[in-house]
C-alpha atoms as a PDB file:
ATOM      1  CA  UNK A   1       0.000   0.000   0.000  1.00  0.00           C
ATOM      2  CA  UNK A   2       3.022   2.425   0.606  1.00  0.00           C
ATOM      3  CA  UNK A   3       4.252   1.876  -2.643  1.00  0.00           C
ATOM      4  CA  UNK A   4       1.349   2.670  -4.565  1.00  0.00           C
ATOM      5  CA  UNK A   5       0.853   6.028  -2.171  1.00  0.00           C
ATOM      6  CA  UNK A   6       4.765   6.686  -3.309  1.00  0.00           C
ATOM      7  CA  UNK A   7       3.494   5.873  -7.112  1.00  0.00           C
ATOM      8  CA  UNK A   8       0.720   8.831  -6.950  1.00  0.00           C
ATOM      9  CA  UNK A   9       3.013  11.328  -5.181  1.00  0.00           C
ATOM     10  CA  UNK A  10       5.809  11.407  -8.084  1.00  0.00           C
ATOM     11  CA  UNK A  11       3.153  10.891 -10.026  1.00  0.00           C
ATOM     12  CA  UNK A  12       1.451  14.654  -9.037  1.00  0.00           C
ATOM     13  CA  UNK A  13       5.321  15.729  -8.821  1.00  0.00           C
ATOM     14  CA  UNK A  14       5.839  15.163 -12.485  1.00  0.00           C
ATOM     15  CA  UNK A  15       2.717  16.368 -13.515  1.00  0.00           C
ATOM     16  CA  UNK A  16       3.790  19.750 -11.565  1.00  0.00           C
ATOM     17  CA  UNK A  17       7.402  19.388 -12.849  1.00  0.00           C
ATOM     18  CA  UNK A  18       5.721  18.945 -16.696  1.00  0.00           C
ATOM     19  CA  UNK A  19       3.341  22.262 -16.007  1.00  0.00           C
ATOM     20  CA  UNK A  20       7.050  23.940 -15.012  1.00  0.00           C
ATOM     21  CA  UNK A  21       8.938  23.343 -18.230  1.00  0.00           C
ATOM     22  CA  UNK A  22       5.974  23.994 -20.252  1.00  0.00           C
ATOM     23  CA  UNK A  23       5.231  27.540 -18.843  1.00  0.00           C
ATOM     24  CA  UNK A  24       8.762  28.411 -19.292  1.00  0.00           C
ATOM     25  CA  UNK A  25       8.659  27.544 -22.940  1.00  0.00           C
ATOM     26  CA  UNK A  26       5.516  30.056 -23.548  1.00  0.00           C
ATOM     27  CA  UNK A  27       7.584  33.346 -22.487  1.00  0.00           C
ATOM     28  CA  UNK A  28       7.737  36.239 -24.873  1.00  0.00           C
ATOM     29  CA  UNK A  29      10.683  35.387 -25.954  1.00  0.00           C
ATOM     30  CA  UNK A  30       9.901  31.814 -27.299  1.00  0.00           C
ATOM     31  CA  UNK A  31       6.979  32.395 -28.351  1.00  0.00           C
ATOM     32  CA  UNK A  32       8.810  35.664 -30.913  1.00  0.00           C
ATOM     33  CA  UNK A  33      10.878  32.655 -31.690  1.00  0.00           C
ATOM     34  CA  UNK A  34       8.375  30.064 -32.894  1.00  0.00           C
ATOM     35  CA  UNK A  35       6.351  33.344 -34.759  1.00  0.00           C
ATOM     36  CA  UNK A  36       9.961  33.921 -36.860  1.00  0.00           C
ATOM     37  CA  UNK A  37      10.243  30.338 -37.501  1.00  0.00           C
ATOM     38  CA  UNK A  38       6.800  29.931 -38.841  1.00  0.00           C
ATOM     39  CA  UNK A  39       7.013  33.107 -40.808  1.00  0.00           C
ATOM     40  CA  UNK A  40      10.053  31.948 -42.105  1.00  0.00           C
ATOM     41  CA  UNK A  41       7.937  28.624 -44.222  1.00  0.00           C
ATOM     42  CA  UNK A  42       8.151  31.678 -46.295  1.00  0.00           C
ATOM     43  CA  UNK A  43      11.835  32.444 -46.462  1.00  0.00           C
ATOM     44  CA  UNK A  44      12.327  36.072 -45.354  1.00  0.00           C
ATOM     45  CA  UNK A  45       9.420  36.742 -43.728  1.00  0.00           C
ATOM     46  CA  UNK A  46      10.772  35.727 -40.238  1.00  0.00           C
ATOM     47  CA  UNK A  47      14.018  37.840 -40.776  1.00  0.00           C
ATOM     48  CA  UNK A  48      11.815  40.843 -41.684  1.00  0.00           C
ATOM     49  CA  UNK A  49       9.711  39.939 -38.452  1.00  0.00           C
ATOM     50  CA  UNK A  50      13.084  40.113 -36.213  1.00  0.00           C
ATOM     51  CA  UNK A  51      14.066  43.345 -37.482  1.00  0.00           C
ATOM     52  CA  UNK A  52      16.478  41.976 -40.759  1.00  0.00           C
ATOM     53  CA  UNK A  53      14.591  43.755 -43.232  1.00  0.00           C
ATOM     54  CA  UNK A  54      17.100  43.550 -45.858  1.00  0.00           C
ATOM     55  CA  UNK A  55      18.546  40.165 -45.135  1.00  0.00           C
ATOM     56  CA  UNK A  56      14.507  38.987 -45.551  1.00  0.00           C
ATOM     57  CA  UNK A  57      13.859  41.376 -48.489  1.00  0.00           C
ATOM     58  CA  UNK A  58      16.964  39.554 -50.218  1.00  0.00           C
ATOM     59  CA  UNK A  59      15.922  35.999 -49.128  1.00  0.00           C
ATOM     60  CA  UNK A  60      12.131  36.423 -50.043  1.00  0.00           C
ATOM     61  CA  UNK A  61      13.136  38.468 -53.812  1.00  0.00           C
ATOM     62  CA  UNK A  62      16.702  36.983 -54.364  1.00  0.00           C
ATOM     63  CA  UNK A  63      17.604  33.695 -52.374  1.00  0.00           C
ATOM     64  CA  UNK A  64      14.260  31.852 -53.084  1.00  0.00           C
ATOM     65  CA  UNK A  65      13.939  32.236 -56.391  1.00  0.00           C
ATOM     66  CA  UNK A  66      17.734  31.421 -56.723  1.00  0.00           C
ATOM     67  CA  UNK A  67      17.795  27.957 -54.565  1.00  0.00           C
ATOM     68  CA  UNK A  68      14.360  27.141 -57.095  1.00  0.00           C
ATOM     69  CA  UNK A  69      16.543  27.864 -59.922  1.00  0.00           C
ATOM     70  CA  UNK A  70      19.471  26.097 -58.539  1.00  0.00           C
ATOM     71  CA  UNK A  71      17.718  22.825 -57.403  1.00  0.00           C
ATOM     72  CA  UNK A  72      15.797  22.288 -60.459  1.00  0.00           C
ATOM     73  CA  UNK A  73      19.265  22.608 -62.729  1.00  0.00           C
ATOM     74  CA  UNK A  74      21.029  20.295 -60.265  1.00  0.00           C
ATOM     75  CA  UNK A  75      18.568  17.813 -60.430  1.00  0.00           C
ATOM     76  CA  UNK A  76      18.589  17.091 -64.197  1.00  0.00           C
ATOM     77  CA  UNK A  77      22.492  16.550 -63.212  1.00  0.00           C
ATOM     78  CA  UNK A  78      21.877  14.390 -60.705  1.00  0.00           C
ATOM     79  CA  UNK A  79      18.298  12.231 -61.049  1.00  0.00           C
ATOM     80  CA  UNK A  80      16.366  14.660 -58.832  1.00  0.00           C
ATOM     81  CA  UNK A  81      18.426  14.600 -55.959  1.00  0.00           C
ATOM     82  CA  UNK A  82      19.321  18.548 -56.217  1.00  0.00           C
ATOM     83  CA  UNK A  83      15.411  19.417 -55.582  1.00  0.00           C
ATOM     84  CA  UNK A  84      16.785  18.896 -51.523  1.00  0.00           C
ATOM     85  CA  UNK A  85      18.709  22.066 -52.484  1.00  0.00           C
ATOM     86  CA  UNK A  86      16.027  24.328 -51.959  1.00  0.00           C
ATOM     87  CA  UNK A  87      14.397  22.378 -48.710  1.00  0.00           C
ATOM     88  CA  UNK A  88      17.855  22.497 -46.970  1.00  0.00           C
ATOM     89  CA  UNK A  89      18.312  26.512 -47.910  1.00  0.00           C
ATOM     90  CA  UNK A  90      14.723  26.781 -46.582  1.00  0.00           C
ATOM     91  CA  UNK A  91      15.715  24.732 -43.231  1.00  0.00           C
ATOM     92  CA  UNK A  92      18.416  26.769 -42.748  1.00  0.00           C
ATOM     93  CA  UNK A  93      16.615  30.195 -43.302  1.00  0.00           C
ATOM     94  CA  UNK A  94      13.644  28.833 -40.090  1.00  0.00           C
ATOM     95  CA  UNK A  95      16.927  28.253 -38.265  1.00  0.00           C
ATOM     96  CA  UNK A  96      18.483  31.447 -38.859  1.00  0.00           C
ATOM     97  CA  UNK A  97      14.989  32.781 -37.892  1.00  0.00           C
ATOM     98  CA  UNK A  98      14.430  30.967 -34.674  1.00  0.00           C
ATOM     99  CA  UNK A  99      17.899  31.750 -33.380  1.00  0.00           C
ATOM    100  CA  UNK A 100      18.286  35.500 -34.840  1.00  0.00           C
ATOM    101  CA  UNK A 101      18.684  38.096 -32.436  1.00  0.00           C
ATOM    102  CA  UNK A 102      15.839  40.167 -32.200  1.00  0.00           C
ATOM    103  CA  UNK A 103      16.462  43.975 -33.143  1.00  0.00           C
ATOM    104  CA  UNK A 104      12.838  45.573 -32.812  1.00  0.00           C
ATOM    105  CA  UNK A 105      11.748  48.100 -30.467  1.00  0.00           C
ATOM    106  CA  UNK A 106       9.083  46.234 -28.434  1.00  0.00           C
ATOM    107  CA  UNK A 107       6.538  47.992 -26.318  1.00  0.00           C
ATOM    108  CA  UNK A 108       7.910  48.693 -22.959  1.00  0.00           C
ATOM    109  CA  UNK A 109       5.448  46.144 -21.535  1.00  0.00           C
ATOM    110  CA  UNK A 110       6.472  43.223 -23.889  1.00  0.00           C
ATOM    111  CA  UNK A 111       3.905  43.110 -26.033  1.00  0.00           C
END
């Protein structure tokens, strides 16, 4: 019977430990993070969100249409296996996003 009282105790003390890690992942800062990253599906528009405005201007007008270009002439060279050119660029970009420093003025209260 102790046991099974022991059992429901760490039970409720991961539950609480679980409710800990995921309010610390939902702070302004993260969630700024995730926005860039899901902005960034669209290369460009994450760095413009973070403040980059010409590195995203140049990814969304230049670099996209580039890596296209690029993946579709390596994959006639090499049976279709270039078209991951584009998809890693485009990885890389949501990376660039999600880590990127941000350099907007934010509202004094953090909104």
């Amino acid at each position: 019977m102790a046991s099974d009282a022991t059992f429901k105790y760490k039970e409720v003390r991961n539950m609480h430990t679980i409710h800990q890690h995921h309010e610390h992942f939902t702070t302004t800062k993260e969630l700024r993070n995730v926005i860039a990253a899901f902005l960034s599906i669209i290369p460009g528009l994450g760095q413009i969100y973070k403040g980059y405005y010409l590195m995203g201007l140049a990814l969304l007008f230049i670099g996209l249409p580039v890596a296209i270009w690029m993946g579709l002439l390596l994959s006639l060279a090499t049976a279709g296996l270039g078209l991951m050119l584009p998809v890693i660029c485009g990885a890389l970009v949501i990376v660039h996003a999600y880590y990127a420093e941000d350099r907007r003025k934010h509202h004094p209260l953090g909104l």
